[in-house]
Structure formats: C-alpha cells, structure tokens
N, C-alpha and C. Protein backbone atom coordinates (compact mmCIF):
# COMPACT_ATOMS: atom_id res chain seq x y z
N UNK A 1 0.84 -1.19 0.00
CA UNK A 1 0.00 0.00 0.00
C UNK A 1 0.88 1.25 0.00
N UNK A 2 -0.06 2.08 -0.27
CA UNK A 2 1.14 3.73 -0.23
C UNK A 2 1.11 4.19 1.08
N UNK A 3 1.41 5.77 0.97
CA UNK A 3 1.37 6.44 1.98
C UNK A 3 0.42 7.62 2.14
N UNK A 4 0.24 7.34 3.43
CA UNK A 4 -1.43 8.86 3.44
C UNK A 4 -0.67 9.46 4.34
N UNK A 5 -0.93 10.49 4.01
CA UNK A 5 -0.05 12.05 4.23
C UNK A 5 -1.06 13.36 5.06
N UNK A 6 -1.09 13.47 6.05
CA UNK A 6 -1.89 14.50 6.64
C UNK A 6 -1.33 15.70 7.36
N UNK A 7 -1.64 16.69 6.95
CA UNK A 7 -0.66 17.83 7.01
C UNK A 7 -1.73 18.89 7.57
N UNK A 8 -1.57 19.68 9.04
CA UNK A 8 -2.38 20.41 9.27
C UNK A 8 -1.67 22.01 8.79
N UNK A 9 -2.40 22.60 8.31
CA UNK A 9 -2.07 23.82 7.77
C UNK A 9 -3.51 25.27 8.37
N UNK A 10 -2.52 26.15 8.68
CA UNK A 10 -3.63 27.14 8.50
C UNK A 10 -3.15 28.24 9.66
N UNK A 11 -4.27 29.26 10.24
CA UNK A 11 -3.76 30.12 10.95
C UNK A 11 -4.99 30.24 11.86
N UNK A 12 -4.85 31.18 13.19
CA UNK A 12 -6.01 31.15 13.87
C UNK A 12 -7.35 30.95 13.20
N UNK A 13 -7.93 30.31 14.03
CA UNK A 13 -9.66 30.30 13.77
C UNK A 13 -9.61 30.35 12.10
N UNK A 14 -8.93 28.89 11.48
CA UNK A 14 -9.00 28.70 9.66
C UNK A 14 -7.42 27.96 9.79
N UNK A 15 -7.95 26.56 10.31
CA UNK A 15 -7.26 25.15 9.88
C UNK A 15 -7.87 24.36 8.81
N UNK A 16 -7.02 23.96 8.13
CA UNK A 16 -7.66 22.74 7.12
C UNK A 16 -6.50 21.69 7.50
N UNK A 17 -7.22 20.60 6.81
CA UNK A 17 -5.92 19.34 6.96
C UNK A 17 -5.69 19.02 5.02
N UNK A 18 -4.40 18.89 4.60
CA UNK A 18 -3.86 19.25 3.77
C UNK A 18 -3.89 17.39 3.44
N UNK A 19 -4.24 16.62 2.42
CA UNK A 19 -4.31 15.29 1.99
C UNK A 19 -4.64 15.19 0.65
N UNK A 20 -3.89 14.79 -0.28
CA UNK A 20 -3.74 14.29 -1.43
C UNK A 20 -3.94 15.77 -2.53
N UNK A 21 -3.05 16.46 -2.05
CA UNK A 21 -3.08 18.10 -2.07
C UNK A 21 -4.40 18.93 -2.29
N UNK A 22 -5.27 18.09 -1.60
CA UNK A 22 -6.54 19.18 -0.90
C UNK A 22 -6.23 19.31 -0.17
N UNK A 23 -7.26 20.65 0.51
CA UNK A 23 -7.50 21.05 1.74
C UNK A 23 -8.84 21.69 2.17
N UNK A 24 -9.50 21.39 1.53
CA UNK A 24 -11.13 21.46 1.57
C UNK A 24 -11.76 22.18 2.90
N UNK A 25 -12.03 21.51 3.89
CA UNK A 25 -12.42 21.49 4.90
C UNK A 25 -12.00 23.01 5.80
N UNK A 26 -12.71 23.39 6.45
CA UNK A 26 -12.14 24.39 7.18
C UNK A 26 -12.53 24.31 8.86
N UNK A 27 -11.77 24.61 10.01
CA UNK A 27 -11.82 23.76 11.06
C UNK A 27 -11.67 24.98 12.24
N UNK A 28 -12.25 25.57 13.14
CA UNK A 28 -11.85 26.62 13.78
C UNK A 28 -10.72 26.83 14.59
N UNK A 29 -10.31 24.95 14.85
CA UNK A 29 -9.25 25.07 15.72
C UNK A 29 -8.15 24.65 14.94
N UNK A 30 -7.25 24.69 15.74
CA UNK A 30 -6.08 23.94 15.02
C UNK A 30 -6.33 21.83 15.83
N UNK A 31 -6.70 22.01 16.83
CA UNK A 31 -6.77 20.92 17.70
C UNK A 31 -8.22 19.97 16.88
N UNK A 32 -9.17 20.84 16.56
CA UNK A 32 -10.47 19.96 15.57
C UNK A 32 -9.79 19.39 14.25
N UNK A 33 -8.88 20.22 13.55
CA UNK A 33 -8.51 20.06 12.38
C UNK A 33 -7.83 18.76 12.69
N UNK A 34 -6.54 18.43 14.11
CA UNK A 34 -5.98 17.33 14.25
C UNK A 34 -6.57 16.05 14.54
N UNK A 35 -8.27 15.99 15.01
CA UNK A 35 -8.96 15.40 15.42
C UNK A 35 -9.36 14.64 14.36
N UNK A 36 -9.81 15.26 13.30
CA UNK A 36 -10.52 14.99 12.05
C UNK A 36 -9.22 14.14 11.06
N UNK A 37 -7.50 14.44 10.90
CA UNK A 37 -6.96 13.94 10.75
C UNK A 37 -6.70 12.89 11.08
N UNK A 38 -6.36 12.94 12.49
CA UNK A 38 -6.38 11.39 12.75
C UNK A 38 -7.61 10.36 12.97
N UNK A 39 -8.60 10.67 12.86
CA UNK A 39 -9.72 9.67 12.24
C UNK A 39 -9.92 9.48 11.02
N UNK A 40 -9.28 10.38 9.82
CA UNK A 40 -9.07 9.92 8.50
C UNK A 40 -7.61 8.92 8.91
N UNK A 41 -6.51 9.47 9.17
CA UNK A 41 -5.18 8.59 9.37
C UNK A 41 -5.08 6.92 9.98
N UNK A 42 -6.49 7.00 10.90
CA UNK A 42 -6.85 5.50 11.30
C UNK A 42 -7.77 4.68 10.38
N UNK A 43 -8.17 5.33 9.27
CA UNK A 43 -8.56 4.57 8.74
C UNK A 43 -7.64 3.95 7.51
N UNK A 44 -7.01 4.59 6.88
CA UNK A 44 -6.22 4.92 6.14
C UNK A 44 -4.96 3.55 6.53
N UNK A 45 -4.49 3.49 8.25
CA UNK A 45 -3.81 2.59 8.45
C UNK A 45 -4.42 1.15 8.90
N UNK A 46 -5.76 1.07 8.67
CA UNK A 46 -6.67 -0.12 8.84
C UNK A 46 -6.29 -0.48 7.41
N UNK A 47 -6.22 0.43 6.37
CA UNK A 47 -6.53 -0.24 5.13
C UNK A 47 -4.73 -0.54 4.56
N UNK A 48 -4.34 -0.35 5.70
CA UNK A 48 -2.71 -1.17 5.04
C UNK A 48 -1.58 0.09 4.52
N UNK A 49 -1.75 1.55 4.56
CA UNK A 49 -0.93 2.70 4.46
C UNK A 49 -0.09 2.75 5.64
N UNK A 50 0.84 3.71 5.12
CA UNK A 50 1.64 4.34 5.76
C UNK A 50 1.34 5.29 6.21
N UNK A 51 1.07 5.69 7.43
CA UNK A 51 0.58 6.83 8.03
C UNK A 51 1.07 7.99 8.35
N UNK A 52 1.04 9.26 7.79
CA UNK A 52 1.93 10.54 8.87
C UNK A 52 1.03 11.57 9.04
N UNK A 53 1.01 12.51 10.36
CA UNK A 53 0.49 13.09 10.37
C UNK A 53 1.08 14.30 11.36
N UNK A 54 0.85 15.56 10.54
CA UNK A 54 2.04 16.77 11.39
C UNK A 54 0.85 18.13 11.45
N UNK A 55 1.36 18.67 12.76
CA UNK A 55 0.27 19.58 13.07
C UNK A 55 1.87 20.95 13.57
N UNK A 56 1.56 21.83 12.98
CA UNK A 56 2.49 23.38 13.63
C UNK A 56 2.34 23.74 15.00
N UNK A 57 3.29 23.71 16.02
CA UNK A 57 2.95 24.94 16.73
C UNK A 57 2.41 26.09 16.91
N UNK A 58 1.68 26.39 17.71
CA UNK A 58 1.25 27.42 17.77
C UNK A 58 1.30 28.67 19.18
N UNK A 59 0.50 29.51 19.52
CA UNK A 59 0.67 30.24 20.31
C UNK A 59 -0.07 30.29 21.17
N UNK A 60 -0.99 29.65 20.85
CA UNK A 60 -1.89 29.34 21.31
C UNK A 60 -2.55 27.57 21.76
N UNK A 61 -2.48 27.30 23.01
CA UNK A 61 -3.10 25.67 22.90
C UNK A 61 -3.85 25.15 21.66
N UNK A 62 -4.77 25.61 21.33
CA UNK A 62 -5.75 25.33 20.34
C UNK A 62 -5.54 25.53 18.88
N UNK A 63 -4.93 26.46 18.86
CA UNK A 63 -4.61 27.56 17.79
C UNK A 63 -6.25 27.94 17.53
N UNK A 64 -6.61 28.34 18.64
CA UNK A 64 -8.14 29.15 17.89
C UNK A 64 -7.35 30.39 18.07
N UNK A 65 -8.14 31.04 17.14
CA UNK A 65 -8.34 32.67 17.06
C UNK A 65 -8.30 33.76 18.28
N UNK A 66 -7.39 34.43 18.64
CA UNK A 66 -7.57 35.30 20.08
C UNK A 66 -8.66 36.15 19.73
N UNK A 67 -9.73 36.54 20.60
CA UNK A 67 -10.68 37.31 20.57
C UNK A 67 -10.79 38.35 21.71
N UNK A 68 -9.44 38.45 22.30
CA UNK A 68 -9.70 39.38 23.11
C UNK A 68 -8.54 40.56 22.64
C-alpha cells in the first residue's frame, strides 16, 4: 500500500488538513482540524498505508483565534 499524508495547515480560527493536495475542509481550531486527521489517518492505516500526520505549533493551545 502507499502512503497517506496529513498535514495540518492554516492560521487562527482557519485550519484545514492538507491530503492528497486538498484542503477542503475548514476547522476553527487547530486541535479539531488534528482530530478529524487522525480519524481519517486511522482509517487509512486499517486499510494497510503508511501513516503521517504533522500539526504546527502554535501560540496558542488550540490555535483558535484570540478574541480578546
């Protein structure tokens, strides 16, 4: 099997997860966006892939959006 590739990308409050060079989805956190990755990434390694999955630091725990 190949490799599934999950790449969180984005900036406060506007994460997507980056896979098979989409990025469709838009996610408020950075922490939802990683959520949603790795329940695509477990499936992905049920079906016999290679799994990776990378999320940025941020400045925030969440990387949500500061609103104050």
């Amino acid at each position: 099997m190949g490799q599934a590739i999950y790449e969180i990308i984005g900036t406060s409050g506007e994460w997507r997860v980056r896979h098979d060079g989409q990025a469709a989805n838009v996610y408020e956190t950075k922490e939802s966006a990683f959520e949603a990755a790795v329940a695509a990434a477990s499936l992905a390694l049920r079906q016999g892939h290679e799994v990776r999955v990378s999320a940025p630091g941020s400045e925030t725990a969440t990387g949500a959006a500061n609103t104050g």
